[in-house]
PDB file of N, CA and C in Angstrom:
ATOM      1  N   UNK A   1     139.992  81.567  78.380  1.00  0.00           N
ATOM      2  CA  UNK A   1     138.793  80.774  78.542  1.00  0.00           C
ATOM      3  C   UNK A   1     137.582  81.710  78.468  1.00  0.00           C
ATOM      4  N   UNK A   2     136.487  81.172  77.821  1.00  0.00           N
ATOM      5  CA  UNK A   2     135.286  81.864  77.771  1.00  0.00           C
ATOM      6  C   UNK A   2     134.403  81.696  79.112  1.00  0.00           C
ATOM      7  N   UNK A   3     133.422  82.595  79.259  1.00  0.00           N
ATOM      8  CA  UNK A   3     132.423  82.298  80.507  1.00  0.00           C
ATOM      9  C   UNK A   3     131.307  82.887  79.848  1.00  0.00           C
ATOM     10  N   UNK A   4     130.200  82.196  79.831  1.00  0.00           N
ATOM     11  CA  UNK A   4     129.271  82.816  79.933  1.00  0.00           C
ATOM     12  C   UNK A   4     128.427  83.351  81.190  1.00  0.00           C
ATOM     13  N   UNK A   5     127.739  84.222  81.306  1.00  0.00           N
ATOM     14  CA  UNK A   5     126.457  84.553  82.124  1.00  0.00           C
ATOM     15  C   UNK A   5     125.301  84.707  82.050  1.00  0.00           C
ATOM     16  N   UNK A   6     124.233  83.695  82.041  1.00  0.00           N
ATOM     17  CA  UNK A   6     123.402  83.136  81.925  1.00  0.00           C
ATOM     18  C   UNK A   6     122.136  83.676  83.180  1.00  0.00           C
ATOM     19  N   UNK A   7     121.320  84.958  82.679  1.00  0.00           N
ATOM     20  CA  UNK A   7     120.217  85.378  83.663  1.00  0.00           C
ATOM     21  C   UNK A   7     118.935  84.801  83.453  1.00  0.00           C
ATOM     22  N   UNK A   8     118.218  84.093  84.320  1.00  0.00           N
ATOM     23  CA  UNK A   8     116.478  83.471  84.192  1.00  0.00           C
ATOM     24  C   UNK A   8     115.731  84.438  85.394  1.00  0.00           C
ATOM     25  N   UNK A   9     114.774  84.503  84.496  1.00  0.00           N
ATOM     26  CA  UNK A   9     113.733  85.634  84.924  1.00  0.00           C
ATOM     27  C   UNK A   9     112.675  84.805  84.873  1.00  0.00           C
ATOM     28  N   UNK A  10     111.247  85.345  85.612  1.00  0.00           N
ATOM     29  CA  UNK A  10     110.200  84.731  85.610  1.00  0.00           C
ATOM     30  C   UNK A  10     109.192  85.535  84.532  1.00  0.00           C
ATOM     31  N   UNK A  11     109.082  85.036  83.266  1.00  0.00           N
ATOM     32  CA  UNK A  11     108.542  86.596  82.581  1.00  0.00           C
ATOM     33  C   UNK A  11     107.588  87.455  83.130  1.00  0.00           C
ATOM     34  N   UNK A  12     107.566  88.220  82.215  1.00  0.00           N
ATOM     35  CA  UNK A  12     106.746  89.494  83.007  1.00  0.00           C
ATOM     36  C   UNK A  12     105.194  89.100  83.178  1.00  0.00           C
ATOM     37  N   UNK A  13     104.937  88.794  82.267  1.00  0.00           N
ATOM     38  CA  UNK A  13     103.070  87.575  82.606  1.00  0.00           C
ATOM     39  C   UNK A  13     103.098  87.343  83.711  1.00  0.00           C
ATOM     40  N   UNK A  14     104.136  86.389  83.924  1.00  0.00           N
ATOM     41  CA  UNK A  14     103.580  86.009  85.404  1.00  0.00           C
ATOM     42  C   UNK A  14     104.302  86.078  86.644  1.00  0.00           C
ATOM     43  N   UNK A  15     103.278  86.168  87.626  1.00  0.00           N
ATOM     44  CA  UNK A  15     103.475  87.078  88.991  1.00  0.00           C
ATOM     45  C   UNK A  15     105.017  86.317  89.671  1.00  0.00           C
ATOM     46  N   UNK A  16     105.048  87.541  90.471  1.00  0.00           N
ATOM     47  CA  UNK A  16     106.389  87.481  91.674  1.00  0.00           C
ATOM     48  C   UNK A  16     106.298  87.321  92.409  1.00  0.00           C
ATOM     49  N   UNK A  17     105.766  86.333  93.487  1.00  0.00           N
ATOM     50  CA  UNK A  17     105.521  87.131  95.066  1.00  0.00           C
ATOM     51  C   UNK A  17     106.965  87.195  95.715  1.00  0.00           C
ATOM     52  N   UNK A  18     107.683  86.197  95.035  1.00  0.00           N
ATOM     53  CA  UNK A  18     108.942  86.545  96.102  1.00  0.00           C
ATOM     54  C   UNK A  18     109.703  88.000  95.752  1.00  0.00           C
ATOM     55  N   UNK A  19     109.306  88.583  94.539  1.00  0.00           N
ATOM     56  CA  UNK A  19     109.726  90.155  93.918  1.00  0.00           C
ATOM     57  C   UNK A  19     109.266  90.966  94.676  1.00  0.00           C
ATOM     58  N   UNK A  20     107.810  90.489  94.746  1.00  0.00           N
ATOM     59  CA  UNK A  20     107.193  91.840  95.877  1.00  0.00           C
ATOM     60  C   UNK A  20     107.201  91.716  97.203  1.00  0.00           C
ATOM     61  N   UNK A  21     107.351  90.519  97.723  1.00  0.00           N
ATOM     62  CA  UNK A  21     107.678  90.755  98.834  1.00  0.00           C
ATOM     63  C   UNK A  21     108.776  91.435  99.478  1.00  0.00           C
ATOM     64  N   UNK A  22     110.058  91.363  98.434  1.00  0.00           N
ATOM     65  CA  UNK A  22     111.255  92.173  98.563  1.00  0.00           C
ATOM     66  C   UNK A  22     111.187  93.812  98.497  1.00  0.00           C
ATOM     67  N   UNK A  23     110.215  94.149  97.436  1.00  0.00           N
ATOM     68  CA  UNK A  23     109.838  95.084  97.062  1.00  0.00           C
ATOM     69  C   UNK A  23     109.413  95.523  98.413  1.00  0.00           C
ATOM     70  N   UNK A  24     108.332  95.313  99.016  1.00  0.00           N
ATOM     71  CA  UNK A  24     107.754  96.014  99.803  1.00  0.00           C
ATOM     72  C   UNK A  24     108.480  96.133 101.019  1.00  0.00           C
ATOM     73  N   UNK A  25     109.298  95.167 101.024  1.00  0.00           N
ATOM     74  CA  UNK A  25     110.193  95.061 102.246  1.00  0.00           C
ATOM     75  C   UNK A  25     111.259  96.526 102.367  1.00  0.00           C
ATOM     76  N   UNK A  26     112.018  96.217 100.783  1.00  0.00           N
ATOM     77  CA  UNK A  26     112.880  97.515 100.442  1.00  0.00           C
ATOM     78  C   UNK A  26     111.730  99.105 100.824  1.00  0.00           C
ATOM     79  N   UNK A  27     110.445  99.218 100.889  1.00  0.00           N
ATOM     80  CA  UNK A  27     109.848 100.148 101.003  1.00  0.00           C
ATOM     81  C   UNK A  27     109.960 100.429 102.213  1.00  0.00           C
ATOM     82  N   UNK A  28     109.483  99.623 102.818  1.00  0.00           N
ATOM     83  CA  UNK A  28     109.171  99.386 104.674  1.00  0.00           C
ATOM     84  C   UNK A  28     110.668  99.910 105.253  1.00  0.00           C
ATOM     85  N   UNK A  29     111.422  99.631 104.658  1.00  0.00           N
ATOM     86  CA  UNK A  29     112.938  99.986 105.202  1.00  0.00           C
ATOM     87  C   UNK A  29     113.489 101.723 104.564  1.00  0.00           C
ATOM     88  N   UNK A  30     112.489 102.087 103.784  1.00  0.00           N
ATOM     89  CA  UNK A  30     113.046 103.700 103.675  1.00  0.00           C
ATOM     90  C   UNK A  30     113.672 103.689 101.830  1.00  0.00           C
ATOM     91  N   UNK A  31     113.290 102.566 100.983  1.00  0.00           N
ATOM     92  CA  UNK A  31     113.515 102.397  99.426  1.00  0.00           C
ATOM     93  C   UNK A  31     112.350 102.437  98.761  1.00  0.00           C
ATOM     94  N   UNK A  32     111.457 103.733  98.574  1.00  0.00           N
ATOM     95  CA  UNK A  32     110.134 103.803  98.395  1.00  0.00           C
ATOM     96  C   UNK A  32     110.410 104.156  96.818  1.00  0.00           C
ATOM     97  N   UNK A  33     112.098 104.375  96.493  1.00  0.00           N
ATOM     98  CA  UNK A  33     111.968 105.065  95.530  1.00  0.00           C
ATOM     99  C   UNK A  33     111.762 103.854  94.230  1.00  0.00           C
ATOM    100  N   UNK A  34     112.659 102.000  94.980  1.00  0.00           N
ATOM    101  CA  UNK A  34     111.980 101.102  94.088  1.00  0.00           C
ATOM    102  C   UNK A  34     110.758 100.713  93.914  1.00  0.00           C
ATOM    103  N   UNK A  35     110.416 100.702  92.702  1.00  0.00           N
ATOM    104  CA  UNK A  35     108.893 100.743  92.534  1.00  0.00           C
ATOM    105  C   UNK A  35     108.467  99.077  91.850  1.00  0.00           C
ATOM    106  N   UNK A  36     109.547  98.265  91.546  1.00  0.00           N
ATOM    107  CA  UNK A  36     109.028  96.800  91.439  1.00  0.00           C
ATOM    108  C   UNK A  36     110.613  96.080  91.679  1.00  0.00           C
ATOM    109  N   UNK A  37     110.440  94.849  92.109  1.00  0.00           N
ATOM    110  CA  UNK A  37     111.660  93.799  91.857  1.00  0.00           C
ATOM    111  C   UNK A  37     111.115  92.476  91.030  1.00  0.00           C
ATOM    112  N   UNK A  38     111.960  91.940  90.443  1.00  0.00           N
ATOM    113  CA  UNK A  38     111.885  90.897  89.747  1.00  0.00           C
ATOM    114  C   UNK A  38     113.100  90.026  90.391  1.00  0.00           C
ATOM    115  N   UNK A  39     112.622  88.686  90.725  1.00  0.00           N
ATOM    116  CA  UNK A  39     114.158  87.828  91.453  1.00  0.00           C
ATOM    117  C   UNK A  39     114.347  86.698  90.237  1.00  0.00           C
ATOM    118  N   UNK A  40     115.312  86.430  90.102  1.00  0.00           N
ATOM    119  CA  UNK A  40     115.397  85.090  89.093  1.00  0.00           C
ATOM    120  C   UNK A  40     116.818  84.435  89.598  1.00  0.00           C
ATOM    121  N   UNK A  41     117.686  83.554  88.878  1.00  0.00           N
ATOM    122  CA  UNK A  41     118.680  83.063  88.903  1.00  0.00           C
ATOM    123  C   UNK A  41     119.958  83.303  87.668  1.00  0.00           C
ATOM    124  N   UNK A  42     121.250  82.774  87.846  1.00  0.00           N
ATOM    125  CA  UNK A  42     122.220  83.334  87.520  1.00  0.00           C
ATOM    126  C   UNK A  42     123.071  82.371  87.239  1.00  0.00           C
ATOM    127  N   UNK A  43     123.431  81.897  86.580  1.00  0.00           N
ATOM    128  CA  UNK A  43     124.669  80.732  86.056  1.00  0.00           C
ATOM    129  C   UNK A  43     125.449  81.534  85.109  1.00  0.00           C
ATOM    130  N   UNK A  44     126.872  81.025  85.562  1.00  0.00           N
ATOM    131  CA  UNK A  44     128.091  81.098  85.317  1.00  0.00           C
ATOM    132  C   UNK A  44     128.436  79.651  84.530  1.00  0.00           C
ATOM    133  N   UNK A  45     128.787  79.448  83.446  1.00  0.00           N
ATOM    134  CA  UNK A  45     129.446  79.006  83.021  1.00  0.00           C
ATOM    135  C   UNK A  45     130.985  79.171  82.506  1.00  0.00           C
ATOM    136  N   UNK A  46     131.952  77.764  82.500  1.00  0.00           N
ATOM    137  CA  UNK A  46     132.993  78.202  81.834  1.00  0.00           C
ATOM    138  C   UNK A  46     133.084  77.159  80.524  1.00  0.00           C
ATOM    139  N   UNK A  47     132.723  77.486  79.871  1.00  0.00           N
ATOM    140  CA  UNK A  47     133.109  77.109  78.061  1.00  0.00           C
ATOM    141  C   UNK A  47     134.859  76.732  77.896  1.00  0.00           C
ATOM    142  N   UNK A  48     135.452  75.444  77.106  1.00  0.00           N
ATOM    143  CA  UNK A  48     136.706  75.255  76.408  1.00  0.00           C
ATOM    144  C   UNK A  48     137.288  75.860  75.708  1.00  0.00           C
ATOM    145  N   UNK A  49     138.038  76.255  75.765  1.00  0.00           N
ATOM    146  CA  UNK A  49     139.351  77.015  75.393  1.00  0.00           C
ATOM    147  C   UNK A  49     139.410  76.581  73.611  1.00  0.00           C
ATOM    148  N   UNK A  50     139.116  77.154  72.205  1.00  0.00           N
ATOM    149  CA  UNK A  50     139.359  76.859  71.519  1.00  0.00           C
ATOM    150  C   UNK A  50     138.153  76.928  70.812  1.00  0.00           C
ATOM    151  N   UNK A  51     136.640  77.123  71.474  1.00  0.00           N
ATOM    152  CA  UNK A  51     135.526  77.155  70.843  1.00  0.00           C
ATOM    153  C   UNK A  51     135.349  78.819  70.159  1.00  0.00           C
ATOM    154  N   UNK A  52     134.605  78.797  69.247  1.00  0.00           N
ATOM    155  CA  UNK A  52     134.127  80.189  68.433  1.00  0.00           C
ATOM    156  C   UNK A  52     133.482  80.908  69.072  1.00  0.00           C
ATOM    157  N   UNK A  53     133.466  82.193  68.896  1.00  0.00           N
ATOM    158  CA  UNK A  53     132.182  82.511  69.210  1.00  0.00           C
ATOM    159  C   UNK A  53     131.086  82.200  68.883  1.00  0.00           C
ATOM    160  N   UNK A  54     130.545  81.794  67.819  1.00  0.00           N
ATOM    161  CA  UNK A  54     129.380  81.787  67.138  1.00  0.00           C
ATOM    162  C   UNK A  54     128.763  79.980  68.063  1.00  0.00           C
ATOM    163  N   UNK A  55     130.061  79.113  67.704  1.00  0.00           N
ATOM    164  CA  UNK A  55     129.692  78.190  68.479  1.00  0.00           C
ATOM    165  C   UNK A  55     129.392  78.230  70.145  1.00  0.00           C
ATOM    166  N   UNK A  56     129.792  79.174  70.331  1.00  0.00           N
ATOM    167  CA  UNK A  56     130.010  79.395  72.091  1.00  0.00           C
ATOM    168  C   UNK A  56     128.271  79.618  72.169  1.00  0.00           C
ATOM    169  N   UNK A  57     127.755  80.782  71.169  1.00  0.00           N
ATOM    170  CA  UNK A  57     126.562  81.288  71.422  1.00  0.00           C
ATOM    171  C   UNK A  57     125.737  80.289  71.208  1.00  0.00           C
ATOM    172  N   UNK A  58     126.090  79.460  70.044  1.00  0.00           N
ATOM    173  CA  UNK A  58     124.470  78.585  70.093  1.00  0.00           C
ATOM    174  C   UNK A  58     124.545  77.562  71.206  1.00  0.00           C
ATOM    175  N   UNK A  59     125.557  77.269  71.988  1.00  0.00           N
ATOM    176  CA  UNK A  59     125.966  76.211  72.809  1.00  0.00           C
ATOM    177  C   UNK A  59     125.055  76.782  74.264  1.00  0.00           C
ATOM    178  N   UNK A  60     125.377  78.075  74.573  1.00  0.00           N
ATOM    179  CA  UNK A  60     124.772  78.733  75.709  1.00  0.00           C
ATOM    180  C   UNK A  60     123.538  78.954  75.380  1.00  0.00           C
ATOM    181  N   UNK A  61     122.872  79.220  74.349  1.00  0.00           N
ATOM    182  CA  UNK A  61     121.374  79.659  74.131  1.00  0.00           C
ATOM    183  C   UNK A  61     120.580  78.195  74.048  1.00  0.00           C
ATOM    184  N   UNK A  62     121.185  77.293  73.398  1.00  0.00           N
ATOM    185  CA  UNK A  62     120.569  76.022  73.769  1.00  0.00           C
ATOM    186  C   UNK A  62     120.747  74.970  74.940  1.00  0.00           C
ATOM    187  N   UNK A  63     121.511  75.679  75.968  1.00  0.00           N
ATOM    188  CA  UNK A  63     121.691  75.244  77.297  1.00  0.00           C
ATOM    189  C   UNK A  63     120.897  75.828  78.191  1.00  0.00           C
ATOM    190  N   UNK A  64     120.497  76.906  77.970  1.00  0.00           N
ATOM    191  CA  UNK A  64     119.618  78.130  78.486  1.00  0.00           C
ATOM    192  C   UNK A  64     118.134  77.730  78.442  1.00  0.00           C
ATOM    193  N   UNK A  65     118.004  77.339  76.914  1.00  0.00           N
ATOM    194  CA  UNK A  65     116.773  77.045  76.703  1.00  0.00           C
ATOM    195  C   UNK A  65     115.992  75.710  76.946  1.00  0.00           C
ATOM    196  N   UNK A  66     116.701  74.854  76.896  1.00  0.00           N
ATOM    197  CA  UNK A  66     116.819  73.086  77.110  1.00  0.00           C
ATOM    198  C   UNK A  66     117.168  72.874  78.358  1.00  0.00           C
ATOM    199  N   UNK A  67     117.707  73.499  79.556  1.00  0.00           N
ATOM    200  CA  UNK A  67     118.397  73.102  80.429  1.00  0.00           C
ATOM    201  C   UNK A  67     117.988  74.036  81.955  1.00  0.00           C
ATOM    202  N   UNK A  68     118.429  74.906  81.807  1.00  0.00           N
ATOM    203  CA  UNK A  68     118.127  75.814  82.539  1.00  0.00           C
ATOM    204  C   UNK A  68     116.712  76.698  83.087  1.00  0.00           C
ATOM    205  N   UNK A  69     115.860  76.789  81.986  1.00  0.00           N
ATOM    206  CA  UNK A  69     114.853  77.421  82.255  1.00  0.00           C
ATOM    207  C   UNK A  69     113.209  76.427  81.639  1.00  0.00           C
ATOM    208  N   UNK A  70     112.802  77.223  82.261  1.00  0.00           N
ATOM    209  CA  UNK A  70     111.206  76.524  81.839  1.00  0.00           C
ATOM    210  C   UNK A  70     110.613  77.204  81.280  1.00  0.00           C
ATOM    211  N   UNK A  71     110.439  77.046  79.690  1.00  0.00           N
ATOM    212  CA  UNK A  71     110.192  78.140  79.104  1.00  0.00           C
ATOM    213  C   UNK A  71     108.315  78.684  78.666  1.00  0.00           C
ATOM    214  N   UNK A  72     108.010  78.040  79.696  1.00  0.00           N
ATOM    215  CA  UNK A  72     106.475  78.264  79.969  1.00  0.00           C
ATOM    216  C   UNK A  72     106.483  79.650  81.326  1.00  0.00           C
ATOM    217  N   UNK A  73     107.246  79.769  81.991  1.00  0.00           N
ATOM    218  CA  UNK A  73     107.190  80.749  82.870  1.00  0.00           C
ATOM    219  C   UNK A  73     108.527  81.594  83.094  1.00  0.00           C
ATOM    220  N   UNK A  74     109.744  80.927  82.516  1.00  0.00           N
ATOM    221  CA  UNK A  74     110.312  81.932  82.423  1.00  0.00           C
ATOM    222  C   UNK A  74     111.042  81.848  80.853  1.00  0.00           C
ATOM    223  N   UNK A  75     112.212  82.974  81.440  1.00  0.00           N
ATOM    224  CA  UNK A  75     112.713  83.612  79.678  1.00  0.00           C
ATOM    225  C   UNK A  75     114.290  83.848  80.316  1.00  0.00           C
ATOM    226  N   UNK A  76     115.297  83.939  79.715  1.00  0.00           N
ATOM    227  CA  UNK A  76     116.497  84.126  80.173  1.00  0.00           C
ATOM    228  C   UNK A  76     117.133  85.252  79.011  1.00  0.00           C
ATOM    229  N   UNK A  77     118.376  85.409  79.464  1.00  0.00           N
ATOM    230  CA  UNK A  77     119.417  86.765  78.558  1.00  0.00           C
ATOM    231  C   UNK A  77     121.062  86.103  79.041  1.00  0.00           C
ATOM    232  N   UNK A  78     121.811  86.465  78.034  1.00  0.00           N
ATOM    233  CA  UNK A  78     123.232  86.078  78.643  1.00  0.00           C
ATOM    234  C   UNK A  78     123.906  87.065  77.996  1.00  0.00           C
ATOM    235  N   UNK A  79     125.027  87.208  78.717  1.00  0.00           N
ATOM    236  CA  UNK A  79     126.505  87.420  77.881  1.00  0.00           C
ATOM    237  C   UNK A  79     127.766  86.725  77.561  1.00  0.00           C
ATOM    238  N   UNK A  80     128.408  86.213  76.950  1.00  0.00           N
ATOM    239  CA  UNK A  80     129.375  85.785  76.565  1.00  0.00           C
ATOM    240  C   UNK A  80     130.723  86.810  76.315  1.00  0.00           C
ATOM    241  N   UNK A  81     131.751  86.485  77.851  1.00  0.00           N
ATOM    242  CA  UNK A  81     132.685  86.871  77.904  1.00  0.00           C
ATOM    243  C   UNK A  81     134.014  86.701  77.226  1.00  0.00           C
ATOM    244  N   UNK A  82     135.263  87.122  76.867  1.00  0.00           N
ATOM    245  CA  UNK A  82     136.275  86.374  76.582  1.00  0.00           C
ATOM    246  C   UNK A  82     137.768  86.500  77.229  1.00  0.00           C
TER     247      UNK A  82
END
């Protein structure tokens, strides 16, 4: 069976506060050496047994893009496992 992994980010344009608040938090605690965070979300999919790759990819990139993210503020990346 295939899986994809499916990462959404908030693009880089626009702001984080929940990034920096982590950020500064990780500082405050003795991690001065991270110098930004970015938080987003993470889907796992599992894809049917018998699909292509090629079909697997346009299936996840247009689930990604249509489904998952808002593509006014954010942007996503995946991998496709097998």
């Amino acid at each position: 069976m295939m899986k994809a992994h499916v990462y959404v980010t908030l693009k880089t344009s626009v702001l984080d506060p929940q990034g920096q608040t982590i950020q500064n938090a990780l500082r405050k605690i003795g991690f001065a050496e991270v110098t930004a965070v970015r938080q987003g979300k993470y889907f796992a999919l599992s894809l049917a047994e018998g699909l292509s790759a090629e079909a697997a990819r346009a299936q996840v990139e247009r689930i990604a893009r249509e489904v998952l993210t808002n593509p006014v503020i954010e942007e996503f990346t995946y991998r496709i496992e097998e």
